[in-house]
C-alpha atoms as a PDB file:
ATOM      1  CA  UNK A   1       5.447 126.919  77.191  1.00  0.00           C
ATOM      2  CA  UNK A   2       7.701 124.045  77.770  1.00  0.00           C
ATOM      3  CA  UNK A   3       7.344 124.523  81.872  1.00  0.00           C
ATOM      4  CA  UNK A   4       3.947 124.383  81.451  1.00  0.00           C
ATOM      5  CA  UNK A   5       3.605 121.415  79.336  1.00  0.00           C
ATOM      6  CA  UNK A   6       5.841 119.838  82.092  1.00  0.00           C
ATOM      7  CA  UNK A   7       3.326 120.913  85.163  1.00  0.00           C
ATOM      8  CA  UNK A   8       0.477 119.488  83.076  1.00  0.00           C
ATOM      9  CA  UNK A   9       1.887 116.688  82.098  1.00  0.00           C
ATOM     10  CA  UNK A  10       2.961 115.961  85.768  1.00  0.00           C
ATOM     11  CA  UNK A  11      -0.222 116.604  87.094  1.00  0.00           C
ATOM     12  CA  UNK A  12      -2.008 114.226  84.919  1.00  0.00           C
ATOM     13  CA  UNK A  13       0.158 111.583  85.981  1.00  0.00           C
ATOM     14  CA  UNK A  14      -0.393 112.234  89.523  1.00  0.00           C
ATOM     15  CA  UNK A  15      -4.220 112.554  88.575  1.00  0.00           C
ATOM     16  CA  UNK A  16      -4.439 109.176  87.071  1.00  0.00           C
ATOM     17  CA  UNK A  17      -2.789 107.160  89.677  1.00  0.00           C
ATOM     18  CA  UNK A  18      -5.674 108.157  91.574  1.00  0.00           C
ATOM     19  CA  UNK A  19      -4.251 111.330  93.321  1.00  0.00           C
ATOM     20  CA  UNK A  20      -3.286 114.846  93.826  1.00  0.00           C
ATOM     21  CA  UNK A  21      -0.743 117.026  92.503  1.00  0.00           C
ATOM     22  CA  UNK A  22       0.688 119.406  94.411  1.00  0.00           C
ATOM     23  CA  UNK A  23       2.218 122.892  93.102  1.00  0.00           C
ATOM     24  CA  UNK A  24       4.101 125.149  94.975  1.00  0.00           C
ATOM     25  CA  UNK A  25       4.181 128.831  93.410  1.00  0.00           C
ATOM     26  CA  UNK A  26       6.798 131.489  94.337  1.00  0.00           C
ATOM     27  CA  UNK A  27       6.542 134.992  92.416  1.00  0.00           C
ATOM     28  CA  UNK A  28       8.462 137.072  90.604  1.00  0.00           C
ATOM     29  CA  UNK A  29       8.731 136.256  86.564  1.00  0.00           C
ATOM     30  CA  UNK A  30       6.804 133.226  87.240  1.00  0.00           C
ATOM     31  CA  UNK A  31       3.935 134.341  87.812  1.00  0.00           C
ATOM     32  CA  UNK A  32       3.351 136.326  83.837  1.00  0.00           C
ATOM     33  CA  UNK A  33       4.673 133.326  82.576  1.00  0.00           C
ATOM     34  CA  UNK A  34       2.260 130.627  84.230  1.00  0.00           C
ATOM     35  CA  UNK A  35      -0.957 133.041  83.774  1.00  0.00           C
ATOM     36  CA  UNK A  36       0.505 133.095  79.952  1.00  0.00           C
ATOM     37  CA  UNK A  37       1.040 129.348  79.102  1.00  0.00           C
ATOM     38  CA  UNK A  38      -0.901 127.294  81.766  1.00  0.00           C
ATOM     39  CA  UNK A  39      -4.478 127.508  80.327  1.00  0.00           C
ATOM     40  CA  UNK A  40      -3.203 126.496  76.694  1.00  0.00           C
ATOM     41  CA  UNK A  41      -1.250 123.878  78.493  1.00  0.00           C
ATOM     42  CA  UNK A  42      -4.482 122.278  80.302  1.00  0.00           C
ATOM     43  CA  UNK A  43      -6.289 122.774  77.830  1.00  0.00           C
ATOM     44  CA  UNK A  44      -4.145 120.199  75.850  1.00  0.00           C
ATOM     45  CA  UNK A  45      -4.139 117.872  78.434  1.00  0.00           C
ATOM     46  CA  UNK A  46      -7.777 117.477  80.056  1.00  0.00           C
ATOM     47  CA  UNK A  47      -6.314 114.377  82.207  1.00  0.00           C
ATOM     48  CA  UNK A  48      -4.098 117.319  84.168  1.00  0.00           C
ATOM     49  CA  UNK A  49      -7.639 118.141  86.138  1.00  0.00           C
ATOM     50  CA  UNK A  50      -6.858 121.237  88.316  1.00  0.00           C
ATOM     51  CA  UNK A  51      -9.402 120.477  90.597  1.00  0.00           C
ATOM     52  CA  UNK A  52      -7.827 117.594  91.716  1.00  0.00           C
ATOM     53  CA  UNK A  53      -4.575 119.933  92.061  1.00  0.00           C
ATOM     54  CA  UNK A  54      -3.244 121.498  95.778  1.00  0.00           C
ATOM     55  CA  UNK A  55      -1.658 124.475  94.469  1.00  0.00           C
ATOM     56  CA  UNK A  56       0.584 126.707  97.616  1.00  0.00           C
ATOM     57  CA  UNK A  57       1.497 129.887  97.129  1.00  0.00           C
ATOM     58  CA  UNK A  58       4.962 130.467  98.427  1.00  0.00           C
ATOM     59  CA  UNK A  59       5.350 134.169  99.967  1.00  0.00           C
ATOM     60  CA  UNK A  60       8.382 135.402 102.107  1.00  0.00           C
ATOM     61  CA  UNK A  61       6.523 138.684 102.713  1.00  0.00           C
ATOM     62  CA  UNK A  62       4.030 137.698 104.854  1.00  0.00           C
ATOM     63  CA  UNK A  63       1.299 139.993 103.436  1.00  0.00           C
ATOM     64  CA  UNK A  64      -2.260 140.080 102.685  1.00  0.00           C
ATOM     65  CA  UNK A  65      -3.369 138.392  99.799  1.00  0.00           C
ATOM     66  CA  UNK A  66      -5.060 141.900  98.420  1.00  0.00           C
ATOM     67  CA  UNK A  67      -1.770 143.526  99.280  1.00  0.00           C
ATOM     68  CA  UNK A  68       0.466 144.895  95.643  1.00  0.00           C
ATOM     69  CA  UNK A  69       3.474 142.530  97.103  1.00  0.00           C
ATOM     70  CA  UNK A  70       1.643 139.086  97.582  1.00  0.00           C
ATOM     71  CA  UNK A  71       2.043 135.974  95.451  1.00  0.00           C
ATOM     72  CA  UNK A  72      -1.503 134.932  95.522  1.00  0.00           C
ATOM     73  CA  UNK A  73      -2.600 138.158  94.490  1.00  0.00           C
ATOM     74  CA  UNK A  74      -0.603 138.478  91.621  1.00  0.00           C
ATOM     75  CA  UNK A  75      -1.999 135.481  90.248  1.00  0.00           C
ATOM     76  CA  UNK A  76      -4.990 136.242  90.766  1.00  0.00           C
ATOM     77  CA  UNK A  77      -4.591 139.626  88.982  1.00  0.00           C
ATOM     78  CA  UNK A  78      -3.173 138.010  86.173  1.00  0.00           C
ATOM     79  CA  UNK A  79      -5.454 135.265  85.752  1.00  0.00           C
ATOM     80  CA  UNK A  80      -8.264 137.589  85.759  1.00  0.00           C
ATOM     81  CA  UNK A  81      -7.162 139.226  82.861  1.00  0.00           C
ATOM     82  CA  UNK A  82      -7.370 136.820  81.014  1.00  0.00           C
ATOM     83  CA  UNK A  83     -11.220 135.498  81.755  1.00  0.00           C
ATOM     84  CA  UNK A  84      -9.964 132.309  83.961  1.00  0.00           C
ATOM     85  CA  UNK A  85     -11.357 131.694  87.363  1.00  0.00           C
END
């Protein structure tokens, strides 16, 4: 929870001076952790915006994103579980 709070809260302070924030995401743990505490997160802190945000996905593998191994597709796996889009 505390990571979370700290990519919201950087994100709205990137948001309100009028830009973007950037995220790079790797995999591993990180990824059931995020999909776990980031919507409670932004939901606490509207000013966080994600559409304003750049998120990267940071993969080594060099796969597909529908491929078992890829970052972005675990994400996306996960979030879907749980109703966001």
């Amino acid at each position: 929870a505390a990571l979370a709070r700290l990519v919201t809260e950087a994100a709205a302070e990137a948001v309100a001076s009028g830009g973007r924030f950037t995220l790079g995401l790797s995999g591993g743990s990180l990824v059931e952790l995020l999909a776990r505490e980031l919507p409670a997160a932004l939901s606490a802190a509207p000013g966080a915006d994600p559409s304003r945000w750049l998120v990267a996905f940071c993969d080594e593998r060099l796969v597909p994103p529908e491929h078992p191994d890829s970052t972005y597709g675990a994400y996306r796996v996960r979030r879907g579980r749980r109703g966001h889009r």
